[in-house]
Structures are given as C-alpha cells and as structure tokens.
PDB file of N, CA and C in Angstrom:
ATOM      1  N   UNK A   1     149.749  67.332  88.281  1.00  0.00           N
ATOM      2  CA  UNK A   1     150.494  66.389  89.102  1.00  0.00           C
ATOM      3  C   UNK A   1     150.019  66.560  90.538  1.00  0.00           C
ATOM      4  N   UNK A   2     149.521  65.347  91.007  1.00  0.00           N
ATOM      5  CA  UNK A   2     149.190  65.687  92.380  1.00  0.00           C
ATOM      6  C   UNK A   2     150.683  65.566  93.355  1.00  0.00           C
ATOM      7  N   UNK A   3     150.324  65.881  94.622  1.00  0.00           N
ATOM      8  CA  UNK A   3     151.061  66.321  95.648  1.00  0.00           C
ATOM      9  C   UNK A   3     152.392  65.076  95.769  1.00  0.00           C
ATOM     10  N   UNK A   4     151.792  63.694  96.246  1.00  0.00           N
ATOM     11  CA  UNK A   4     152.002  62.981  96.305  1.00  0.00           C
ATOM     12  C   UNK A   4     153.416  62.401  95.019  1.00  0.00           C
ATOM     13  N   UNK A   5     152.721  62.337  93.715  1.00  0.00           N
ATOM     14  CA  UNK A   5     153.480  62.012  92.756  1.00  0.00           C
ATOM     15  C   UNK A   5     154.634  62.826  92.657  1.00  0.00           C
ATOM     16  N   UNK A   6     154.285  64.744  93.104  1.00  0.00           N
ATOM     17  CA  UNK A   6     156.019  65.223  93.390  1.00  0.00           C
ATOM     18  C   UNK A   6     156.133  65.209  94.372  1.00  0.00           C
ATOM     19  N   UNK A   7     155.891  64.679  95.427  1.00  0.00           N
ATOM     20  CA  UNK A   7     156.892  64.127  96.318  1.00  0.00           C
ATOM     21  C   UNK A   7     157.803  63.073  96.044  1.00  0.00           C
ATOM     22  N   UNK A   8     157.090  62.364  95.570  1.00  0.00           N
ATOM     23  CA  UNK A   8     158.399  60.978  95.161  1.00  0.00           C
ATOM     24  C   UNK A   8     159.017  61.613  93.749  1.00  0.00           C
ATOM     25  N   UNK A   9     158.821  62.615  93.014  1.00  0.00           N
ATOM     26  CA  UNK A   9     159.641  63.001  92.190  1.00  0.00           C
ATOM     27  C   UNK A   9     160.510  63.760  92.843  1.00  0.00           C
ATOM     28  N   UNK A  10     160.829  64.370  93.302  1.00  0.00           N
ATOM     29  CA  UNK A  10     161.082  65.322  94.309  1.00  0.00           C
ATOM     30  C   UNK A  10     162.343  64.173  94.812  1.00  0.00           C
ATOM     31  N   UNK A  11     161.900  63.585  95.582  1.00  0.00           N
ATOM     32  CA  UNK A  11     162.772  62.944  96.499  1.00  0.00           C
ATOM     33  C   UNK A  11     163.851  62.175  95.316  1.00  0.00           C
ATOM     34  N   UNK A  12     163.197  61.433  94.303  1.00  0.00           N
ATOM     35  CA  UNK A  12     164.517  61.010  93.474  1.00  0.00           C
ATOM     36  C   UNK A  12     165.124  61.718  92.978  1.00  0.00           C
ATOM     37  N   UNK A  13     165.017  63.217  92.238  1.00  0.00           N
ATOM     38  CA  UNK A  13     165.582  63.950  91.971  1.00  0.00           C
ATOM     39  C   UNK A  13     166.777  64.233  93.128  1.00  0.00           C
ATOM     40  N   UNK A  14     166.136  64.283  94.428  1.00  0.00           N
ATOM     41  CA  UNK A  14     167.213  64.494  95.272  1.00  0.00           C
ATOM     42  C   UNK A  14     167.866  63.483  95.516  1.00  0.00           C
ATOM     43  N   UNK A  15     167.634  62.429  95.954  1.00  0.00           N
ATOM     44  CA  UNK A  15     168.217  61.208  95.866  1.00  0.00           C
ATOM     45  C   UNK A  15     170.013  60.873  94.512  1.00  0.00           C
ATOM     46  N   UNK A  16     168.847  61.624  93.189  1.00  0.00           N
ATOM     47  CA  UNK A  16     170.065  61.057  92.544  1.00  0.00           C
ATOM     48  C   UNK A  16     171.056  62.282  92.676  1.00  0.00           C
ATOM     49  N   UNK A  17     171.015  63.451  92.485  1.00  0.00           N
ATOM     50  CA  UNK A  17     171.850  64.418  92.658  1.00  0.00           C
ATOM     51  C   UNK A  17     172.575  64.151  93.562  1.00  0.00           C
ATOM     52  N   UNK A  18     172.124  63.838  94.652  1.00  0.00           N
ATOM     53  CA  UNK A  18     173.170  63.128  96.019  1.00  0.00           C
ATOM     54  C   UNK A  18     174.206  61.981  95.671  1.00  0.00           C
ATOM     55  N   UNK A  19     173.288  61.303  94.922  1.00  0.00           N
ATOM     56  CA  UNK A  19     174.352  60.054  94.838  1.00  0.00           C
ATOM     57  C   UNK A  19     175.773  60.196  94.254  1.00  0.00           C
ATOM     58  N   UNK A  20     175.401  60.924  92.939  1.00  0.00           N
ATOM     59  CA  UNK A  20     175.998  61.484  91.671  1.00  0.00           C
ATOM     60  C   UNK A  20     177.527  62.317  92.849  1.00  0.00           C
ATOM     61  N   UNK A  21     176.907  63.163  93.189  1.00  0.00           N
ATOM     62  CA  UNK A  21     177.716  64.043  93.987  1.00  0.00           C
ATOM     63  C   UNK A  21     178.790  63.428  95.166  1.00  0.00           C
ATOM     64  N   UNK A  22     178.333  62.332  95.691  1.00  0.00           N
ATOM     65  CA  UNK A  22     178.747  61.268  96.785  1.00  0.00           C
ATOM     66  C   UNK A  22     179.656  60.720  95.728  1.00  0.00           C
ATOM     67  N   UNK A  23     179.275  60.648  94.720  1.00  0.00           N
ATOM     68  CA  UNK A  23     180.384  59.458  94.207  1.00  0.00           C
ATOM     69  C   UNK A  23     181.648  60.504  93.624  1.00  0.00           C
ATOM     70  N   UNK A  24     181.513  61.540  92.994  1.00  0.00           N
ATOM     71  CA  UNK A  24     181.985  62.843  92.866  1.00  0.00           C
ATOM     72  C   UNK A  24     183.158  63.150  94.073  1.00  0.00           C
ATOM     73  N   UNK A  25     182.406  63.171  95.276  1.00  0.00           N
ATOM     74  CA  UNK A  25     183.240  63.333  96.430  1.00  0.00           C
ATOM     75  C   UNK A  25     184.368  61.986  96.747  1.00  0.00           C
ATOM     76  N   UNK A  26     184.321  60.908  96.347  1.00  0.00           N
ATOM     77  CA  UNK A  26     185.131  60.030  96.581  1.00  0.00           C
ATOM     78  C   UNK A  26     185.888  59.956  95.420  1.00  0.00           C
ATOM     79  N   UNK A  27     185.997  60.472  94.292  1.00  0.00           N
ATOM     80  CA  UNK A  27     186.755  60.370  93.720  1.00  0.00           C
ATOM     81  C   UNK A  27     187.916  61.665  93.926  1.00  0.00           C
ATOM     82  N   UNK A  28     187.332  63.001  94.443  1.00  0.00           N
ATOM     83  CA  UNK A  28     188.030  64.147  94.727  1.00  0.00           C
ATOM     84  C   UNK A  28     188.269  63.756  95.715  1.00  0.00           C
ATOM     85  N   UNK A  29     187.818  63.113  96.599  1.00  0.00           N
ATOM     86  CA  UNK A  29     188.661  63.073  98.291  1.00  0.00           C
ATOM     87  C   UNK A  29     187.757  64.028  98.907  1.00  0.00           C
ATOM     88  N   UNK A  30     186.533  64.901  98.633  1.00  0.00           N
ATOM     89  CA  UNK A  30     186.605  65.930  99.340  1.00  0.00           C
ATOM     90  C   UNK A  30     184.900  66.120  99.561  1.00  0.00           C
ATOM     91  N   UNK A  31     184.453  65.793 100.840  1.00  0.00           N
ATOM     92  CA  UNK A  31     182.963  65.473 101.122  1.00  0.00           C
ATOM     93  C   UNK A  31     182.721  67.001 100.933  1.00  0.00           C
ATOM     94  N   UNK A  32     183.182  67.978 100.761  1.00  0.00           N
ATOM     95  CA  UNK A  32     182.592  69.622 101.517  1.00  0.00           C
ATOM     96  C   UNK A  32     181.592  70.222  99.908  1.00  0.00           C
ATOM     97  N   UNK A  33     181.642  69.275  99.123  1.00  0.00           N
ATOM     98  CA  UNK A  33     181.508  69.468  98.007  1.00  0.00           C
ATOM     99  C   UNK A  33     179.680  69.616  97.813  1.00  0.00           C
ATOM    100  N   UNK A  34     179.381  68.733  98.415  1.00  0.00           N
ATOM    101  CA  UNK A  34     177.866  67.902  98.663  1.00  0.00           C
ATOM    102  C   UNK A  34     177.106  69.059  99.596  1.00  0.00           C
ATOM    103  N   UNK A  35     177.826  70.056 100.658  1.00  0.00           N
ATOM    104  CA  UNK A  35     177.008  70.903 101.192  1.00  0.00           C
ATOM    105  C   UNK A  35     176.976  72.187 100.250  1.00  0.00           C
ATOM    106  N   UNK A  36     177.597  72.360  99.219  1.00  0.00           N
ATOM    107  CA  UNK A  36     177.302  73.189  98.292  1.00  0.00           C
ATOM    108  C   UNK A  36     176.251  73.124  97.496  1.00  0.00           C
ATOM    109  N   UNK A  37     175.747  71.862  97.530  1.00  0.00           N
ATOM    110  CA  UNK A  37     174.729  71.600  96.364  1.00  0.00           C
ATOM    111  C   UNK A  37     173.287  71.623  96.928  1.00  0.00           C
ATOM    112  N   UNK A  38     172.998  71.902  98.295  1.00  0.00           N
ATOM    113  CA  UNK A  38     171.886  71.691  98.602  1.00  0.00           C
ATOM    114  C   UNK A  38     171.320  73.515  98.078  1.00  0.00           C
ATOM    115  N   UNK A  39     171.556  74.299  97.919  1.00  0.00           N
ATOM    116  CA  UNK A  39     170.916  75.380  97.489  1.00  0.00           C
ATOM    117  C   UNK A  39     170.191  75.387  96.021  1.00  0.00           C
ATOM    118  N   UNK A  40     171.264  74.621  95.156  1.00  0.00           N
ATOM    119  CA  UNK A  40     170.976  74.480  93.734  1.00  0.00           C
ATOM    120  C   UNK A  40     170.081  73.316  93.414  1.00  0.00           C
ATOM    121  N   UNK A  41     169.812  72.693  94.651  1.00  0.00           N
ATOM    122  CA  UNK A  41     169.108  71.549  94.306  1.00  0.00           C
ATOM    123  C   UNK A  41     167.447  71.716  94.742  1.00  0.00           C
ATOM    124  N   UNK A  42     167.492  72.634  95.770  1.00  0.00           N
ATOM    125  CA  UNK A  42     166.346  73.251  96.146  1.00  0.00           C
ATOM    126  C   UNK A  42     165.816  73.978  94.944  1.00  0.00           C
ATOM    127  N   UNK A  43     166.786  74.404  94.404  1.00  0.00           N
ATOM    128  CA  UNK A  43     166.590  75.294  93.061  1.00  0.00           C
ATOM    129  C   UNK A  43     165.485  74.394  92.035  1.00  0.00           C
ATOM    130  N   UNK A  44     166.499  73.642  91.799  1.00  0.00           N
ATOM    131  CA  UNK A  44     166.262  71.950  90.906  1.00  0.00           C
ATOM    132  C   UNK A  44     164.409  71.353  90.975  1.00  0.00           C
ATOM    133  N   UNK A  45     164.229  71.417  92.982  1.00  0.00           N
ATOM    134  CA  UNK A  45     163.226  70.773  93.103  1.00  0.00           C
ATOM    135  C   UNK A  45     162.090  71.851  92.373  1.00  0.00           C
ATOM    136  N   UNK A  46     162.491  72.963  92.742  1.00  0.00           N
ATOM    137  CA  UNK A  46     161.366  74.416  92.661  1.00  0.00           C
ATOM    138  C   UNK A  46     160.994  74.672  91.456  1.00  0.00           C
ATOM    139  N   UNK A  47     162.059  74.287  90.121  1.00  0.00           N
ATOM    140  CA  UNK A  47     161.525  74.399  88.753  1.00  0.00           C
ATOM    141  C   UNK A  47     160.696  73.058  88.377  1.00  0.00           C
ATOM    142  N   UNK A  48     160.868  71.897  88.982  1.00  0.00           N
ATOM    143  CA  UNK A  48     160.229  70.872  88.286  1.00  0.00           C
ATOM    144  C   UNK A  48     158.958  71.113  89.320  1.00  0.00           C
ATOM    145  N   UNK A  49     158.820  71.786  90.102  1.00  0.00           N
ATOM    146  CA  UNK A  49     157.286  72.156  90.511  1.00  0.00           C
ATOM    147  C   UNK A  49     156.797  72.761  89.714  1.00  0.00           C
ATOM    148  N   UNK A  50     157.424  74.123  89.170  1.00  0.00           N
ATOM    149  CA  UNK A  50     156.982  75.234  88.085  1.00  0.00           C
ATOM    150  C   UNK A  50     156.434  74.889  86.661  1.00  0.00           C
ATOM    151  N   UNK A  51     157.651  73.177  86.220  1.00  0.00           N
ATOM    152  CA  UNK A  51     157.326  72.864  84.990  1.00  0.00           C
ATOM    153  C   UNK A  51     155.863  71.793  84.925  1.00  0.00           C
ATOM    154  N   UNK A  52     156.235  70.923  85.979  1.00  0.00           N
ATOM    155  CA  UNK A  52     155.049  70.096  85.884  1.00  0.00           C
ATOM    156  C   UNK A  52     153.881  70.497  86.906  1.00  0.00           C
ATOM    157  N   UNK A  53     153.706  71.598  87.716  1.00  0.00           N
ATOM    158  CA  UNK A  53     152.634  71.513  88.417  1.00  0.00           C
ATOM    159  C   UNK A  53     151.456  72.172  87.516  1.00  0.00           C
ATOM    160  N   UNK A  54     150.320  72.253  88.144  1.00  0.00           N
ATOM    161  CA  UNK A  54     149.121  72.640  87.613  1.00  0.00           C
ATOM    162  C   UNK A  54     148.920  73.699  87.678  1.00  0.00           C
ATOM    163  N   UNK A  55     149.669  75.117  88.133  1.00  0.00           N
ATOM    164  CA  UNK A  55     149.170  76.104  88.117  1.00  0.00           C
ATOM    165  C   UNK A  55     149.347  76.871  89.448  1.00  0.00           C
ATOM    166  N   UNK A  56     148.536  77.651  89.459  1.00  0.00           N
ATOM    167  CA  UNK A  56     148.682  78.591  91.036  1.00  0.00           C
ATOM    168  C   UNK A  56     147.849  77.677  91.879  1.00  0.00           C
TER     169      UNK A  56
END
C-alpha cells in the first residue's frame, strides 16, 4: 500500500470513528466522550498500517 492510499484510509477510518462517536455523544448528552477516543484510535490507525503495509 503506498503512502498516499493510507492516508485516505487513515483519514476515513478516522473520519468514521468520529462520526459514530459524535452521534454517540448526542444521544448521551455528553461531548467529553469523543476526547477519550483519540488514543484508541491512534491505536486503530497504527494496526491497519501493521496489517496492510508492506513491511519495514
């Protein structure tokens, strides 16, 4: 996978986790929810580098 192609994977992955979570937060009432998730999502981006990249 070149660079490029996970970047835009990358970004929808984040994209939808956000959304998902945004909509999550309006149904709880409670935005504080969404700054929890940026660690696990970094997580998220770092394995689909591991699974689909090419190597070292």
């Amino acid at each position: 996978m070149d660079l490029s192609t996970f970047l835009v994977a990358s970004g929808i992955l984040i994209a939808a986790i956000m959304a998902g979570l945004w909509l999550l937060s309006l149904v709880l009432r409670d935005a504080s929810i969404v700054d929890v998730a940026w660690g696990p999502i970094f997580v998220a981006v770092a394995l689909m580098g591991l699974i689909w990249g090419d190597g070292w």
